[in-house]
Protein backbone atom coordinates (compact mmCIF):
# COMPACT_ATOMS: atom_id res chain seq x y z
CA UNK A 1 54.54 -24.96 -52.26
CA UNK A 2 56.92 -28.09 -53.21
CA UNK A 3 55.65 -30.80 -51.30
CA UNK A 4 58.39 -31.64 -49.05
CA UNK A 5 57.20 -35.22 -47.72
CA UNK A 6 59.21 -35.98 -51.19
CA UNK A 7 62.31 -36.34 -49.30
CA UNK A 8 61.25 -38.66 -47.08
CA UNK A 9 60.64 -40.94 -49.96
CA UNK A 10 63.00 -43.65 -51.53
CA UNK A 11 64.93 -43.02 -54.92
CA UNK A 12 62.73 -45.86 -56.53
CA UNK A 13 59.25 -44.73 -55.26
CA UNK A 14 60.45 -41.53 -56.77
CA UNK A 15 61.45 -42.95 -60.30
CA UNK A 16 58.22 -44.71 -59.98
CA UNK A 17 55.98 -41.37 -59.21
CA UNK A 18 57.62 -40.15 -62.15
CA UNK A 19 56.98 -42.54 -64.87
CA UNK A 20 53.37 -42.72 -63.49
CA UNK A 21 53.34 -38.78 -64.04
CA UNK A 22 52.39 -37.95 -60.74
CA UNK A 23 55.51 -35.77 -60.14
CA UNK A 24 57.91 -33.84 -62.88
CA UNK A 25 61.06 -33.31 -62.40
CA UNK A 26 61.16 -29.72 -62.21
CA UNK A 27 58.37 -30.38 -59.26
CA UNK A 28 60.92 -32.11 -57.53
CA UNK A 29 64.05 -29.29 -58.34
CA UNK A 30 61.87 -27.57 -56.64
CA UNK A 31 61.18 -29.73 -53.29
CA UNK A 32 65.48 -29.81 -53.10
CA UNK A 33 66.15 -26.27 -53.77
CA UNK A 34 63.27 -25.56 -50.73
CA UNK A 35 65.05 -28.67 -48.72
CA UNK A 36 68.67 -27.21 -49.35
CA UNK A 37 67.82 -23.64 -48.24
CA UNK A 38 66.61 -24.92 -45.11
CA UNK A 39 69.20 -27.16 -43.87
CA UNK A 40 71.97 -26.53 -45.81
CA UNK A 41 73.69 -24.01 -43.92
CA UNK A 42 73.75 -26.22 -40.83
CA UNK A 43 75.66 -28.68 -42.64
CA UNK A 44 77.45 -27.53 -45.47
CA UNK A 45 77.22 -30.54 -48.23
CA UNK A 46 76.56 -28.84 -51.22
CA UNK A 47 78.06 -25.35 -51.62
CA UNK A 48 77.68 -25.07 -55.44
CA UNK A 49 74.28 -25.39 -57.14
CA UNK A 50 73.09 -25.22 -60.54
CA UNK A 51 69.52 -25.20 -60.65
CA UNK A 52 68.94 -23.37 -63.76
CA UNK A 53 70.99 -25.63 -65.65
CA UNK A 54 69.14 -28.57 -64.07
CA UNK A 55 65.90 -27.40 -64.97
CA UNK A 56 66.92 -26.57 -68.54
CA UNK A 57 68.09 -29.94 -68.59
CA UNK A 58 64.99 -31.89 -67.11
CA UNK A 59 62.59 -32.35 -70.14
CA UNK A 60 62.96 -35.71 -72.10
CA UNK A 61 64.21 -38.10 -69.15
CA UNK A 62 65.04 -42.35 -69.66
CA UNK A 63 65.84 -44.36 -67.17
CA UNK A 64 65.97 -42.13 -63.75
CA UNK A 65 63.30 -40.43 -65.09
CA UNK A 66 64.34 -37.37 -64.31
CA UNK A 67 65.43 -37.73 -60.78
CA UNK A 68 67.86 -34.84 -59.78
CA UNK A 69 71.37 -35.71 -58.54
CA UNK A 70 74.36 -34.09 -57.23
CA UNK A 71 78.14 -34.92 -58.47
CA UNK A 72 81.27 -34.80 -56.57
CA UNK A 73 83.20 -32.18 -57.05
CA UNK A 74 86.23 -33.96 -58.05
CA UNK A 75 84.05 -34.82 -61.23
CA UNK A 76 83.40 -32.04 -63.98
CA UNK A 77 79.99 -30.98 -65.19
CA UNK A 78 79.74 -28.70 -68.14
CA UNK A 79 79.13 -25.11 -67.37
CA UNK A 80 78.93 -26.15 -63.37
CA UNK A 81 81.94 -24.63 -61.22
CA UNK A 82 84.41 -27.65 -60.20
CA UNK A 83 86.93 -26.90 -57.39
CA UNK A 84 88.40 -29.88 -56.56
CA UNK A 85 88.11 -28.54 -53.02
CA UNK A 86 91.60 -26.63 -54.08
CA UNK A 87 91.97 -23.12 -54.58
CA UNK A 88 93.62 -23.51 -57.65
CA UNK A 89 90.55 -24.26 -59.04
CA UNK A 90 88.57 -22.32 -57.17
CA UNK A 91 86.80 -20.23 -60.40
CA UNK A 92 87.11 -23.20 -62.92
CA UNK A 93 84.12 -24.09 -65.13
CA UNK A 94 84.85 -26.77 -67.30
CA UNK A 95 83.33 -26.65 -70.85
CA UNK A 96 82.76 -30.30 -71.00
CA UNK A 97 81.21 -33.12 -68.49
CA UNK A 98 83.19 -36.42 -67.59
CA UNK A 99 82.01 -39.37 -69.58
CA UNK A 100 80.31 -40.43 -66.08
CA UNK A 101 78.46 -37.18 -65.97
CA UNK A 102 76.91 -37.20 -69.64
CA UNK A 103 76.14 -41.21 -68.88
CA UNK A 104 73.90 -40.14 -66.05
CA UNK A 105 72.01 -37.33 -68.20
CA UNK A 106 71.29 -39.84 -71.12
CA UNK A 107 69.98 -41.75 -68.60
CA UNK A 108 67.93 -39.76 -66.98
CA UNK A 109 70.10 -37.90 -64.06
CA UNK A 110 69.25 -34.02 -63.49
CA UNK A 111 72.48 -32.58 -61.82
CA UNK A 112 71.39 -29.66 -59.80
CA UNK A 113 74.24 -29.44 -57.70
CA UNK A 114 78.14 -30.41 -56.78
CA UNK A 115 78.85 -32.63 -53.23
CA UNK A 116 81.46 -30.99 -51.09
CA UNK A 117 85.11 -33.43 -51.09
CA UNK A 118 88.63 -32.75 -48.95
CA UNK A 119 91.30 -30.82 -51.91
CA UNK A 120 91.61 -33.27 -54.51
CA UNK A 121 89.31 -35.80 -52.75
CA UNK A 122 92.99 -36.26 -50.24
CA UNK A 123 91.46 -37.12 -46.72
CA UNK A 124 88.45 -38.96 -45.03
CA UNK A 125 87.39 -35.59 -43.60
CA UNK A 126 85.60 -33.04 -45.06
CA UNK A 127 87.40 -30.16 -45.12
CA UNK A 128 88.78 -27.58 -47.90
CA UNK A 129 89.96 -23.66 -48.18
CA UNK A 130 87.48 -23.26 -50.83
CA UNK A 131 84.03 -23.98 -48.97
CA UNK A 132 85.08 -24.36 -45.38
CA UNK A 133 83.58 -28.18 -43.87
CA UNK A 134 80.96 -30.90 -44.26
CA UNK A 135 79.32 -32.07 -40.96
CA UNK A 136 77.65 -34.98 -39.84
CA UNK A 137 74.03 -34.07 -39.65
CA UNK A 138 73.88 -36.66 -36.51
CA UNK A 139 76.37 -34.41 -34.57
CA UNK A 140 77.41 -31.10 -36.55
CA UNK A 141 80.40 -31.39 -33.99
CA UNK A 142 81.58 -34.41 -36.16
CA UNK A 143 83.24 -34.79 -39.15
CA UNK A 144 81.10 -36.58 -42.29
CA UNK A 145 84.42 -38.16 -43.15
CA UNK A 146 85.96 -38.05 -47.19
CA UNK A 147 85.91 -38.06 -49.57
CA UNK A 148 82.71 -38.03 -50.21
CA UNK A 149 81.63 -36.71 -47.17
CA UNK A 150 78.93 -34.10 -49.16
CA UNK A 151 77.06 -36.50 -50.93
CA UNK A 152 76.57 -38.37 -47.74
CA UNK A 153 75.74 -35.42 -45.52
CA UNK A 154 73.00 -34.54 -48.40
CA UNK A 155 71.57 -37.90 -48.55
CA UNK A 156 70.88 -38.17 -44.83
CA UNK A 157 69.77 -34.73 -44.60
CA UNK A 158 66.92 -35.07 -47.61
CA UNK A 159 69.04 -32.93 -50.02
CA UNK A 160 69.46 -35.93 -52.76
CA UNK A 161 67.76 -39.06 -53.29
CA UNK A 162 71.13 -40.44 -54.83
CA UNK A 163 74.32 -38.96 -55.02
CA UNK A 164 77.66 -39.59 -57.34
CA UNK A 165 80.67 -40.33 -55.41
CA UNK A 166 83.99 -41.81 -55.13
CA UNK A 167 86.45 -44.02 -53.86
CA UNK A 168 90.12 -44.96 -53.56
CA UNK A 169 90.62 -45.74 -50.18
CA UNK A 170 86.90 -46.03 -48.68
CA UNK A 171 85.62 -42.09 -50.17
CA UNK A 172 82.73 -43.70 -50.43
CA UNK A 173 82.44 -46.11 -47.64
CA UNK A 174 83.83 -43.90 -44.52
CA UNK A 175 81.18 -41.33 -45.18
CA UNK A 176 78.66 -43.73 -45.87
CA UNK A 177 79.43 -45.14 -42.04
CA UNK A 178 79.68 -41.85 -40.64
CA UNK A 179 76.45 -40.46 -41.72
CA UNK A 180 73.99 -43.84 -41.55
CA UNK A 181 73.48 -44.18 -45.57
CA UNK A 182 74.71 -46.62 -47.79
CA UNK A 183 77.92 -46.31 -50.32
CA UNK A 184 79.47 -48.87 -53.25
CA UNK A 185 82.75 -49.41 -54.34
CA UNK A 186 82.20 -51.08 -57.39
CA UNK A 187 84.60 -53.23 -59.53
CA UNK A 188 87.07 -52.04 -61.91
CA UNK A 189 85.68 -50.71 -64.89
CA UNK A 190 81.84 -51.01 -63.72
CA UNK A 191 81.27 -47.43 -63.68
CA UNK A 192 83.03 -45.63 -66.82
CA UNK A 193 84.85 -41.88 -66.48
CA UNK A 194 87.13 -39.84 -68.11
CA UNK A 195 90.99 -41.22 -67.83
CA UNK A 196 92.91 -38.61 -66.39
CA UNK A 197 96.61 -38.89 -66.27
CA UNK A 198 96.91 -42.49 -67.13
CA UNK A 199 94.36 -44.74 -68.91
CA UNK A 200 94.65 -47.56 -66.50
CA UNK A 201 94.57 -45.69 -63.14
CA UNK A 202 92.39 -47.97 -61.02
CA UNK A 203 92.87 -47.10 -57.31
CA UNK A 204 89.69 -44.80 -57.50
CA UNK A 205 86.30 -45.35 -59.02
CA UNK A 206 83.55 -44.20 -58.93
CA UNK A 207 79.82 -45.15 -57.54
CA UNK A 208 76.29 -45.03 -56.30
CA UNK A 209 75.40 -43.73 -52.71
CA UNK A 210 71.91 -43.91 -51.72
CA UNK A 211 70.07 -43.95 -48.34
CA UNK A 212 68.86 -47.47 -49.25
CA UNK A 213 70.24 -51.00 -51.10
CA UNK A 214 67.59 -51.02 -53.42
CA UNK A 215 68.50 -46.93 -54.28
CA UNK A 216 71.86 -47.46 -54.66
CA UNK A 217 71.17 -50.14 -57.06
CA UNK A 218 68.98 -48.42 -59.06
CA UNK A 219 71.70 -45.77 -59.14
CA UNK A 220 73.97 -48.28 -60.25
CA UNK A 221 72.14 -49.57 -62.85
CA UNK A 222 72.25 -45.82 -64.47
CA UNK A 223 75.50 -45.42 -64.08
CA UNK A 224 77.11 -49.32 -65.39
CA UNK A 225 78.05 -49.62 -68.84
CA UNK A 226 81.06 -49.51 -71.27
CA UNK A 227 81.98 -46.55 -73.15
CA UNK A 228 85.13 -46.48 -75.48
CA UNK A 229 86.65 -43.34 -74.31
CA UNK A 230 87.20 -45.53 -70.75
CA UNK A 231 89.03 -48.81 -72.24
CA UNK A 232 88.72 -50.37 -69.04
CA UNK A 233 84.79 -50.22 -69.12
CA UNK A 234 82.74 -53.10 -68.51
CA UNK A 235 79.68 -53.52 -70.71
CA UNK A 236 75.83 -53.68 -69.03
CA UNK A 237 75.30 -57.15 -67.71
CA UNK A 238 72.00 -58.33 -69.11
CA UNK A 239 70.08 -58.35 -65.69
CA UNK A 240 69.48 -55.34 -63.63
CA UNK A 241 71.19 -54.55 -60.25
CA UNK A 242 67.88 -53.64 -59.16
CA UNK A 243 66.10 -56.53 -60.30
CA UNK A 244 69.28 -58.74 -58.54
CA UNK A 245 68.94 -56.72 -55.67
CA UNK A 246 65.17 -58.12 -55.29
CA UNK A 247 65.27 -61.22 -55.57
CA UNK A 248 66.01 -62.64 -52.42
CA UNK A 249 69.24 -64.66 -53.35
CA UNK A 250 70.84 -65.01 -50.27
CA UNK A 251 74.35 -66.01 -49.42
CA UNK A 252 74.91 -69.46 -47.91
CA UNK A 253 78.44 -68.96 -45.93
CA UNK A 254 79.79 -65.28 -44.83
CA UNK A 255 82.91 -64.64 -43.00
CA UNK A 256 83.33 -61.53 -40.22
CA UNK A 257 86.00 -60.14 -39.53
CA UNK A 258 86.55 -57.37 -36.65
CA UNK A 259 90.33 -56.03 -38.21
CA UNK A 260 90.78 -58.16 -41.60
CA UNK A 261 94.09 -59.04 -39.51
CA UNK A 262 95.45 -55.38 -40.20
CA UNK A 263 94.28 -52.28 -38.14
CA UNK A 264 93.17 -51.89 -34.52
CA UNK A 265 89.26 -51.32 -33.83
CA UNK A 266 87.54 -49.01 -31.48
CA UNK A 267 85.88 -51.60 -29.32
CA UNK A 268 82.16 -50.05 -29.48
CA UNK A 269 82.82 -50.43 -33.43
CA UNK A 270 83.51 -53.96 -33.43
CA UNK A 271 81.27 -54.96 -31.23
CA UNK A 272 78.32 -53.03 -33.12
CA UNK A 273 79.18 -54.42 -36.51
CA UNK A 274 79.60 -58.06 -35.14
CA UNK A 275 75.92 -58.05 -33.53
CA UNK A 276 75.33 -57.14 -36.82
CA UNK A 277 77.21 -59.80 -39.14
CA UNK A 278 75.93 -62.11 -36.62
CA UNK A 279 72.11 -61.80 -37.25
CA UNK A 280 72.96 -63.15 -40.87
CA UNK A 281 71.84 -66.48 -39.22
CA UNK A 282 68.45 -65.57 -38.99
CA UNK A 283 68.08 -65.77 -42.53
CA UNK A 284 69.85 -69.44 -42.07
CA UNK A 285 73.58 -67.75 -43.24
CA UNK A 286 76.06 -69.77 -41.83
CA UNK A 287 78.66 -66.68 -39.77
CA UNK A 288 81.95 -67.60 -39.06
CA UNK A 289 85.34 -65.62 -38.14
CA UNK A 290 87.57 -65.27 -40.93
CA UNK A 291 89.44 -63.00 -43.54
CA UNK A 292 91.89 -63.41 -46.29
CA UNK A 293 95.79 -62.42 -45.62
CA UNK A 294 96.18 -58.87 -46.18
CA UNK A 295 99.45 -58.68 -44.45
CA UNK A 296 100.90 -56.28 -47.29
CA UNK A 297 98.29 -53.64 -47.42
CA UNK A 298 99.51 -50.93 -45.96
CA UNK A 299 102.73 -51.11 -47.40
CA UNK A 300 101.38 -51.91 -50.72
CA UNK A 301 98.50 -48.83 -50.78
CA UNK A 302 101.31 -46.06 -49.23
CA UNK A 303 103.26 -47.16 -52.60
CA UNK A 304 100.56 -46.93 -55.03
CA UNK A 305 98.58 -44.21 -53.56
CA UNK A 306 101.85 -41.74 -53.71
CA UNK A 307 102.84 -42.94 -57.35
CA UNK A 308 98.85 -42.10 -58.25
CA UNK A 309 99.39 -38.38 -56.48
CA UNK A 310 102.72 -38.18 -58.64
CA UNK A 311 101.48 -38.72 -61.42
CA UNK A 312 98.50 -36.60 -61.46
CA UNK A 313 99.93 -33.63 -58.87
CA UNK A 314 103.57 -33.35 -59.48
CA UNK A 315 103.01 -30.26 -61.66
CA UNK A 316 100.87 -28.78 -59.35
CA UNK A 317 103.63 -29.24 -56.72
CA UNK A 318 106.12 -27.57 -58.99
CA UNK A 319 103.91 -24.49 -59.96
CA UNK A 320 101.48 -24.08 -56.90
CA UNK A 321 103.08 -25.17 -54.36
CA UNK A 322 101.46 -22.70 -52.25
CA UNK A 323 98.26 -23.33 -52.30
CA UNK A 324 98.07 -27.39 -51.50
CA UNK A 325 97.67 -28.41 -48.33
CA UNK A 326 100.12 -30.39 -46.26
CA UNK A 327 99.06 -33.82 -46.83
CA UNK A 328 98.90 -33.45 -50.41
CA UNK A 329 102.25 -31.98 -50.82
CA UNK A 330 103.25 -34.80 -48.33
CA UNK A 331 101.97 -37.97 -50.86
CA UNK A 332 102.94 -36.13 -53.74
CA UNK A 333 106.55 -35.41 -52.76
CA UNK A 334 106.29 -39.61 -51.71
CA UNK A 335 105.44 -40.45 -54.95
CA UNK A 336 108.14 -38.54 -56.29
CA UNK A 337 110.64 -40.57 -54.24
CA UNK A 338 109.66 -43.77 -55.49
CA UNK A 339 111.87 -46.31 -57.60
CA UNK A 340 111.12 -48.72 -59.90
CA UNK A 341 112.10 -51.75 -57.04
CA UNK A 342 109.23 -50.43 -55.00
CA UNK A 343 106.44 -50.04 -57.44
CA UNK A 344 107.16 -53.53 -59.13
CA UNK A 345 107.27 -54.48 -54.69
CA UNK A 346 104.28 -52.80 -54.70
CA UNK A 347 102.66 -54.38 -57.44
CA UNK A 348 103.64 -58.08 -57.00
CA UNK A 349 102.17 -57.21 -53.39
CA UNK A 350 98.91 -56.49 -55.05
CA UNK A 351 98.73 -59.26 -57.60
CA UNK A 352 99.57 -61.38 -54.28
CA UNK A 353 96.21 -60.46 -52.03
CA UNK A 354 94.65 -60.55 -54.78
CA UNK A 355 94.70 -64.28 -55.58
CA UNK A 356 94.65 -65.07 -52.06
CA UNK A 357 91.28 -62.61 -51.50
CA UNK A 358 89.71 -64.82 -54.61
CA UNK A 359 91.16 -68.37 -53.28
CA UNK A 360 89.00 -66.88 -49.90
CA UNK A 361 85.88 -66.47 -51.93
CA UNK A 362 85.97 -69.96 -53.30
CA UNK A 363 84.71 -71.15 -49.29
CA UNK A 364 82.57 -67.62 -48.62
CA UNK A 365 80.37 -65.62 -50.11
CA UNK A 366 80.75 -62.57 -48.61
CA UNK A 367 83.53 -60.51 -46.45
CA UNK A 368 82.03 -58.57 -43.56
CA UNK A 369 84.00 -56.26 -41.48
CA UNK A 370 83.57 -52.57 -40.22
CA UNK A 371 83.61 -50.02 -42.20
CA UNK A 372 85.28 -47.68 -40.57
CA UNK A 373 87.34 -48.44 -37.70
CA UNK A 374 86.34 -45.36 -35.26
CA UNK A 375 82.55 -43.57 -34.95
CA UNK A 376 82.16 -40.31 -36.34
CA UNK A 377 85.54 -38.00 -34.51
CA UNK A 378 85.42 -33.98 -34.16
CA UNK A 379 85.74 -32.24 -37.40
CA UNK A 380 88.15 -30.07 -36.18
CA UNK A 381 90.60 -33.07 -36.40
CA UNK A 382 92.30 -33.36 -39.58
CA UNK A 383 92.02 -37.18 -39.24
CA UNK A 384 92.29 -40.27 -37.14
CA UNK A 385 95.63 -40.09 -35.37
CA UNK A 386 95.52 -43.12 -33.41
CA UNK A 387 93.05 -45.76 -32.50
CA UNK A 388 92.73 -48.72 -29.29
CA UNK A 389 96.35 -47.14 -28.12
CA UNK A 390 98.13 -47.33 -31.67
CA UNK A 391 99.31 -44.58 -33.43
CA UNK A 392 99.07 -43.99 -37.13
CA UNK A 393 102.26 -43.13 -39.20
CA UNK A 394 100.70 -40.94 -41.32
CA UNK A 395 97.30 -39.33 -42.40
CA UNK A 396 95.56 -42.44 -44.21
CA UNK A 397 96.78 -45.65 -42.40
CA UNK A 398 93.64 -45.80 -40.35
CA UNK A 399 92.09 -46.36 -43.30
CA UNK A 400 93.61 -49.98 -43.84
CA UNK A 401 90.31 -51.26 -43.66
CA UNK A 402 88.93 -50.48 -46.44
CA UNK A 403 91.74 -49.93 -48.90
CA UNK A 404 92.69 -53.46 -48.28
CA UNK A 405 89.93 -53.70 -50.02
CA UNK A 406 90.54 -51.65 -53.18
CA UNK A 407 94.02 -53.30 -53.08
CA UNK A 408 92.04 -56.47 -53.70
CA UNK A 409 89.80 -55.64 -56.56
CA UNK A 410 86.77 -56.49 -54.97
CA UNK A 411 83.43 -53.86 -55.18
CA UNK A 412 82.85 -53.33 -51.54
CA UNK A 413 79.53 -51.75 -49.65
CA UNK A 414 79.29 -49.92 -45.87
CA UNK A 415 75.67 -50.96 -44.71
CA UNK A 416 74.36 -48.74 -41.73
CA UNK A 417 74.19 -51.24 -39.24
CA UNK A 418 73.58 -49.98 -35.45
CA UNK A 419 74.41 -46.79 -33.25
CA UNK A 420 76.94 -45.74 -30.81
CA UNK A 421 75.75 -45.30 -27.32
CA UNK A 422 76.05 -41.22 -28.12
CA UNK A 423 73.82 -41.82 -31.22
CA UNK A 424 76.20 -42.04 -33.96
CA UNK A 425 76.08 -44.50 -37.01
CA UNK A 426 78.21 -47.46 -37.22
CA UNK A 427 78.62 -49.13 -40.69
CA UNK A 428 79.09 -52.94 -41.85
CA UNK A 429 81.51 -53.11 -44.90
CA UNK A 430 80.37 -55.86 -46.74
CA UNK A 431 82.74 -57.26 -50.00
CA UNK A 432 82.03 -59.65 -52.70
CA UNK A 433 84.63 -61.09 -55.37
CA UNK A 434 85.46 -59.03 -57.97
CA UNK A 435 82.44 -57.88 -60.60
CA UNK A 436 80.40 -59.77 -58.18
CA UNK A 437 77.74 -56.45 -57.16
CA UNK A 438 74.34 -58.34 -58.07
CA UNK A 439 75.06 -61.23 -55.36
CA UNK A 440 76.35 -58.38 -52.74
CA UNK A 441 73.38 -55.74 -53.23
CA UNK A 442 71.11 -59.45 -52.47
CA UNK A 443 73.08 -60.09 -49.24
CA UNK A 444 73.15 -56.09 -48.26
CA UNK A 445 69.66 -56.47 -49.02
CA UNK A 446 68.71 -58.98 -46.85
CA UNK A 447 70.73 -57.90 -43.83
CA UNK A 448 69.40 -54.63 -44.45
CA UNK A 449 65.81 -56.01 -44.07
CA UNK A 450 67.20 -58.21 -40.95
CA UNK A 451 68.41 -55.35 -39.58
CA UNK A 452 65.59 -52.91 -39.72
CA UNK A 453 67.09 -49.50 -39.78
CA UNK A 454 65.69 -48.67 -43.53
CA UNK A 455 64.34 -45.74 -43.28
CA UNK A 456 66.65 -43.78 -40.35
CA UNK A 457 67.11 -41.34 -42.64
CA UNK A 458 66.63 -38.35 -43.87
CA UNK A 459 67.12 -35.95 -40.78
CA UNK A 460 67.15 -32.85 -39.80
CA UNK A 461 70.55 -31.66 -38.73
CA UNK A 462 71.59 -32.42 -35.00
CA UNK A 463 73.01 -29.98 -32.78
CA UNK A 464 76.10 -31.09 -30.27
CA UNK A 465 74.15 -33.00 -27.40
């Protein structure tokens, strides 16, 4: 019988059990496939699996040694079904990987299995025609938010150690809050993949989620590097994200902010993830209340965000019109309105937070804020309609938050940080200056060990209370 204690372990006492030869990788295929078919069904995170191809895979293993992984299933994997969460693709198999995909193998990833994402990763819930919805393993009521709401729901539950996801406008932080793990944004070019569409799209990237800091930089560290098919690519820095990760640098002056001047708050949020930033001081950080301007955000991301579904989903619009769902028929049809006087609006709006984000970082070292700005909401909502008495104009501004963020450059983290009174998982957003990950995996580290709540999950799926 696979021993399932396994899951219980971290990603890097797991690498470490395999180097030593005390587990194989097809020993732990084996504790996942036995983890998946028991809680699985009460969560829905990973509805397509590929274990034979996994275990074909897992013989001569470098730098995860071996250490099974799921992907997104925005990304392709050779031979592996990729929906998109669309029916349009709901029989593809692509014949080859993404770049990111065939990085991870020659590094020692085993991909058994694809996360669940919202159609076309559109959405910070959940939700798609082709495999029904993710939920939050602390409430199966709630929604795991998006887009990479199935890699989180399988890292809390014990179905991965690490898990590939991504993010545009927090796909990798919302879930990360919602379901008590921990998710990175990196910087531009950090993580290479396959351009699609246009070789400097750089709204979305993609990156490590883990159930620990020291996980998700071990993840990272597999995943960094330049490859020449991704011109934007940065190459491997010469010092580990893991090693950076332990060695206690701390920050010396963090800011906290509970809106980043933009969005309203659920009150329980902010005051969760305050307590939190605040208890930086006992490691002697000086906390004080502050945040760059990011007065043109959500003007600036709308813009951007509908060009990006333009120019990737116009065709789709004009052929399959039919069979996309509301909101993404909505942004493309957006993008498709745009002229030139509001991208190069858009843009200048862009270039404009951007200096003022890294004229902010010259005084602080890190950017704290929520992560999300609501807990975990009922699944059967398609999303956050309004929050604190305002109401959203559309499907995504809630999110202003965190794609402030991405607007800015800067590789961003969601910490779990404290509970709701009903239970739920509140995350910290924490944000560095751009290409800046090894100083904020030390600060998440440290708050994380501040904190305390290392080792909350996995869990076992929760029922409604």
């Amino acid at each position: 019988m696979a021993d399932q204690g396994l899951v219980r372990e971290t990603a890097c006492a797991i690498v470490d059990k395999l180097r030593r030869g005390d587990v194989t990788p097809l020993d732990l295929l084996d504790v996942l496939e036995q983890r998946i078919g028991e809680v699985d069904t009460k969560v829905n995170a990973l509805p397509t699996l590929c274990f034979d191809r996994a275990r074909a895979r897992a013989k001569a293993m470098m730098q995860l040694a071996g250490l099974p992984l799921p992907i997104k299933d925005l990304t392709d994997v050779a031979g592996v079904l990729t929906t998109q969460g669309s029916p349009i693709y709901r029989d593809r198999v692509p014949a080859e990987s993404d770049i990111l995909v065939a990085h991870l193998e020659q590094n020692g990833g085993v991909i058994y299995a694809k996360s669940n994402t919202p159609e076309f990763g559109a959405g910070a819930n959940t939700f798609n025609e082709v495999f029904g919805a993710t939920l939050n393993p602390w409430d199966t009521s709630r929604s795991a938010a998006g887009s990479s709401g199935g890699a989180a729901a399988a890292l809390a539950t014990g179905m991965a150690w690490l898990a590939h996801g991504s993010d545009m406008g927090g796909s990798l932080r919302n879930p990360a809050s919602f379901c008590g793990i921990v998710g990175l944004r990196p910087s531009i070019g950090r993580v290479a993949h396959t351009p699609h569409f246009k070789v400097d799209r750089n709204l979305g990237v993609q990156g490590p989620m883990a159930r620990n800091v020291e996980d998700l930089a071990l993840l990272l560290d597999a995943m960094s590097g330049e490859h020449p098919a991704d011109p934007l690519s940065l190459p491997r820095l010469t010092t580990s994200f893991l090693s950076a990760t332990r060695g206690g640098r701390k920050p010396k002056r963090v800011a906290y902010s509970p809106d980043l001047g933009i969005t309203p708050v659920d009150p329980e949020v902010a005051a969760i993830t305050r307590k939190a930033a605040e208890r930086f001081a006992e490691a002697g950080v000086a906390v004080e209340q502050a945040h760059p301007d990011l007065r043109e955000a959500h003007e600036c991301f709308h813009v951007l965000r509908a060009f990006d579904f333009a120019i990737s989903k116009a065709e789709l619009l004009r052929t399959r019109r039919d069979q996309l769902k509301p909101e993404v028929i909505w942004n493309i049809e957006e993008g498709l309105k745009l002229t030139v006087e509001k991208l190069q609006r858009a843009e200048a709006q862009r270039v404009a937070m951007t200096e003022r984000t890294l004229k902010f970082f010259e005084t602080y070292d890190l950017l704290l804020s929520p992560a999300t700005i609501v807990p975990p909401y009922p699944v059967g909502n398609r999303y956050v309609a309004e929050c604190a008495g305002k109401k959203f104009d559309n499907y995504v501004e809630w999110l202003g938050i965190v794609y402030a963020i991405t607007l800015a450059c800067c590789p961003a983290l969601s910490l779990p940080c404290g509970f709701t009174a009903s239970g739920l998982p509140v995350g910290l957003q924490m944000v560095a200056r751009p290409r800046a990950e090894a100083d904020l995996l030390a600060g998440a580290r440290v708050l994380e060990d501040i904190l305390g709540l290392r080792g909350t999950t996995p869990i076992d799926p929760r029922p409604p209370k």
